[in-house]
Protein backbone atom coordinates (compact mmCIF):
# COMPACT_ATOMS: atom_id res chain seq x y z
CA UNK A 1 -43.06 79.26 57.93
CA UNK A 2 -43.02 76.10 55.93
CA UNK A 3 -44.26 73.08 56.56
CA UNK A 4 -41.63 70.09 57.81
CA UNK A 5 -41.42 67.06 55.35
CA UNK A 6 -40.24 63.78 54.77
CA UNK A 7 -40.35 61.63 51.31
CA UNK A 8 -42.86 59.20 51.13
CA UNK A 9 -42.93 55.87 48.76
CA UNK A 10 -45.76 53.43 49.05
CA UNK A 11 -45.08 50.49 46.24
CA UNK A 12 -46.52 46.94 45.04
CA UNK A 13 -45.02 43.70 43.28
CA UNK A 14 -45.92 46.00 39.72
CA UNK A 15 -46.13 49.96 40.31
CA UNK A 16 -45.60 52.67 42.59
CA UNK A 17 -48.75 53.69 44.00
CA UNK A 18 -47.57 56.77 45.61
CA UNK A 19 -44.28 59.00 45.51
CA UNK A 20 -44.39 62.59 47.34
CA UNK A 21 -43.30 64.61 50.16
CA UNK A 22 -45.33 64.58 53.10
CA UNK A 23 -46.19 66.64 56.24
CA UNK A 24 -47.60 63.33 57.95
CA UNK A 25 -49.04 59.51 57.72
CA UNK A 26 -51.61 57.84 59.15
CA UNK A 27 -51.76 53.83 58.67
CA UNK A 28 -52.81 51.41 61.15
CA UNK A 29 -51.14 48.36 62.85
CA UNK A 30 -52.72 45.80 65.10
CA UNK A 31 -52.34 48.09 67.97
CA UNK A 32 -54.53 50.72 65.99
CA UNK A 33 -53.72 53.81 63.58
CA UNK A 34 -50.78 55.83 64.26
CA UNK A 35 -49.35 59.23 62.41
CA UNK A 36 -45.16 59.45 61.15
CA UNK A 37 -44.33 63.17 61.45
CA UNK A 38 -41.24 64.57 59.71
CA UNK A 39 -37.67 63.65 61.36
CA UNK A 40 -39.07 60.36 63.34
CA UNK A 41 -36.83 57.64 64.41
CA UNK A 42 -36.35 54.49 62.61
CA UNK A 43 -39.19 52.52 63.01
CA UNK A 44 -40.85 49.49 61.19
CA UNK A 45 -44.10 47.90 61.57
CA UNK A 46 -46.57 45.11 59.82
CA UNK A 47 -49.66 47.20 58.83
CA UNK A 48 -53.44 45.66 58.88
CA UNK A 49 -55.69 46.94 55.85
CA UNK A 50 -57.37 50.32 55.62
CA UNK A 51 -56.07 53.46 54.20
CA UNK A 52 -53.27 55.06 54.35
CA UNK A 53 -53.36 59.08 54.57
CA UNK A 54 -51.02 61.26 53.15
CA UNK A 55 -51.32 64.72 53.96
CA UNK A 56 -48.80 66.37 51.64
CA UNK A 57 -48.05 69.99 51.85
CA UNK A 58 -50.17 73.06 51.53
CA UNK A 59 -52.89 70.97 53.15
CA UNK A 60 -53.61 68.38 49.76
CA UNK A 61 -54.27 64.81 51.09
CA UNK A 62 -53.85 61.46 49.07
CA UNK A 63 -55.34 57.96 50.26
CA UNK A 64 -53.99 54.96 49.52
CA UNK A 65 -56.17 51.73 50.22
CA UNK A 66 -53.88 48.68 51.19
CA UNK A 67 -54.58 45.09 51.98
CA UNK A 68 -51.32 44.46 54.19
CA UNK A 69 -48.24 46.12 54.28
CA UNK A 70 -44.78 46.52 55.89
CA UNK A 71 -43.71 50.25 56.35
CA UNK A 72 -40.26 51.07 57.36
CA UNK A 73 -39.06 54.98 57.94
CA UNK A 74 -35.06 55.95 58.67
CA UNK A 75 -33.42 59.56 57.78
CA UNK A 76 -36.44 61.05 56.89
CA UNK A 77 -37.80 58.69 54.60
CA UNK A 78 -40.40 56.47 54.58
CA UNK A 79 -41.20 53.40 51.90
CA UNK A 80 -44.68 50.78 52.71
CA UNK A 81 -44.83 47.60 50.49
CA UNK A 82 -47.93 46.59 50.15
CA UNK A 83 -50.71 43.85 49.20
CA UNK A 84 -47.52 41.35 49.91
């Protein structure tokens, strides 16, 4: 059975640091970290610094370190600006 996934963007004022499908990602707000699963509902939050997991598919993980960010996910797609 394959693994559910959602497109992922995580960019800065001069590059994209990341661009993939993902199964899930962890980032953390001021309430603490939190995972975004495949199909969630719209949702947008301020994000405190730390990494940011992305575990892609066939279990391959990328981390992203960010300073601050604003991440914002709707139909299945999820885009963090960061260091902003």
């Amino acid at each position: 059975m394959s693994e559910k996934t959602f497109k992922i963007k995580i960019i800065n004022a001069d590059s994209v640091l990341a661009e993939t499908d993902a199964v899930s990602v962890t980032a953390s707000n001021r309430t603490g970290r939190f995972d975004i699963l495949s199909d969630h509902q719209p949702f947008l939050c301020l994000l405190q610094s730390g990494d940011v997991i992305i575990r892609k598919p066939g279990n391959g993980i990328q981390t992203v370190p960010i300073s601050q960010g604003v991440l914002r996910i709707a139909d299945n797609s999820a885009v963090i600006l960061v260091n902003i």
